[in-house]
Protein backbone atom coordinates (compact mmCIF):
# COMPACT_ATOMS: atom_id res chain seq x y z
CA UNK A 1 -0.94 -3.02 -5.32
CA UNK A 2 -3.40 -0.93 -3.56
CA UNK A 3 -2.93 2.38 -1.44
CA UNK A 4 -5.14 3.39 1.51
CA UNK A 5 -6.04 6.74 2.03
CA UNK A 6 -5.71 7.08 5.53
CA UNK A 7 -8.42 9.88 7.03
CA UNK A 8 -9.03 10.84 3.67
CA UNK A 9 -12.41 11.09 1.86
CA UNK A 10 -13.70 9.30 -0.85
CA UNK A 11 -13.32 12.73 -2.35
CA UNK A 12 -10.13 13.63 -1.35
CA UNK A 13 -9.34 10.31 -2.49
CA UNK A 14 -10.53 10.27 -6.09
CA UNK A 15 -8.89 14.11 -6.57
CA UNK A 16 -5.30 12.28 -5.59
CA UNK A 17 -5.74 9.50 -8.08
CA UNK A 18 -6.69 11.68 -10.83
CA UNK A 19 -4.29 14.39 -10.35
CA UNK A 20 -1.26 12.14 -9.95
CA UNK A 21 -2.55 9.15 -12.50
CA UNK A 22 -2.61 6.67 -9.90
CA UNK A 23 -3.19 3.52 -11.94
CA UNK A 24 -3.49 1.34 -9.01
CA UNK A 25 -7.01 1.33 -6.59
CA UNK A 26 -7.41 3.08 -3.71
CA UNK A 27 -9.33 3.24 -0.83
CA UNK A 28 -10.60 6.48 1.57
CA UNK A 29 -9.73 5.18 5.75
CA UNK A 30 -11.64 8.92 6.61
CA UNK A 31 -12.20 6.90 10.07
CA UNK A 32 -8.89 5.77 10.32
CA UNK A 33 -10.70 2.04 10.36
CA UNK A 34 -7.89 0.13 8.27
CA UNK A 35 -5.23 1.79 9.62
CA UNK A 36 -5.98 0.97 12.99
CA UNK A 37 -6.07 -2.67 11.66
CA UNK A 38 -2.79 -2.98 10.43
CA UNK A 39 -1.08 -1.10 13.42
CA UNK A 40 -1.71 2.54 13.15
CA UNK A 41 1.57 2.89 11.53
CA UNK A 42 3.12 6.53 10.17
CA UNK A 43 2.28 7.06 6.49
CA UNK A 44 4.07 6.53 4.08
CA UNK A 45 4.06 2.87 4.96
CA UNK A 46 4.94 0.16 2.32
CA UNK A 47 3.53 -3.34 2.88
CA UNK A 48 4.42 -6.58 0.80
CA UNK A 49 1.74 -9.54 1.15
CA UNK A 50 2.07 -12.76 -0.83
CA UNK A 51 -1.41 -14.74 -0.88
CA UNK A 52 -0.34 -18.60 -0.56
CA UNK A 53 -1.97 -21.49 -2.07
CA UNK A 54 -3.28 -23.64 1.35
CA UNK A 55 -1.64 -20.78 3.67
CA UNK A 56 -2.38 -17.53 5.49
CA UNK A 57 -1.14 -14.43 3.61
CA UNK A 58 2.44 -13.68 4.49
CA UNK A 59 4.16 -10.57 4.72
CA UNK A 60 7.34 -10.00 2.54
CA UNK A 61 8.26 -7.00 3.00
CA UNK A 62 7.52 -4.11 5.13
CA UNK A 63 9.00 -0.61 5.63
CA UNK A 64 8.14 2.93 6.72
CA UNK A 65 8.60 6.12 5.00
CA UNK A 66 8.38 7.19 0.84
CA UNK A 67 10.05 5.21 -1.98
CA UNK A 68 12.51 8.11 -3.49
CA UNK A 69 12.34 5.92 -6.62
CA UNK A 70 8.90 3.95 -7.64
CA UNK A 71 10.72 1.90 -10.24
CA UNK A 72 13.76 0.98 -7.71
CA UNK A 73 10.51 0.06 -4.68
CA UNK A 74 8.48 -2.11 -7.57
CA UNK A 75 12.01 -4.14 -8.25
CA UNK A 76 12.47 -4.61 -4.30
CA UNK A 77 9.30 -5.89 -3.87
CA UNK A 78 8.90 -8.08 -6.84
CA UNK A 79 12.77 -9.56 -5.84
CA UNK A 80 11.79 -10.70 -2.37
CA UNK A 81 8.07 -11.57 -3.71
CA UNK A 82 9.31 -14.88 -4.76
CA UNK A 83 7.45 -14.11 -8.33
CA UNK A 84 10.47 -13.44 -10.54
């Protein structure tokens, strides 16, 4: 799992991981680069991606807007992962 911290600095970045105990990495987008590559969606935007052995990546699961429970959004996307 990794979040992207769209226009955000490297700064602004780092202050949300340590003031919410992010455990995961993130990355600052402060020039909107990587969200312009995966469709300049709205934020929050959740996005499933199973790396394949001998295959492109594909995407299993995808959905706008916040997870009102993180425990209840990690079981969805490890269910339709494939992995459990």
């Amino acid at each position: 799992m990794i979040g992207i911290g769209v226009g955000n600095s490297a700064f602004e970045v780092d202050y949300f991981k340590k003031t919410y105990t992010v455990l995961f990495p993130l990355f600052p987008d402060p020039e909107f680069k990587i969200h312009k590559l995966v469709g300049e969606v709205r934020t929050p935007y959740f996005i499933g991606v199973k790396n394949q052995k001998g295959a492109a990546p594909k995407v299993y699961y995808s959905k706008l807007g916040g997870a009102k429970d993180a425990e209840e959004l990690l079981k969805k996307l490890l269910a339709n992962s494939g992995l459990q």
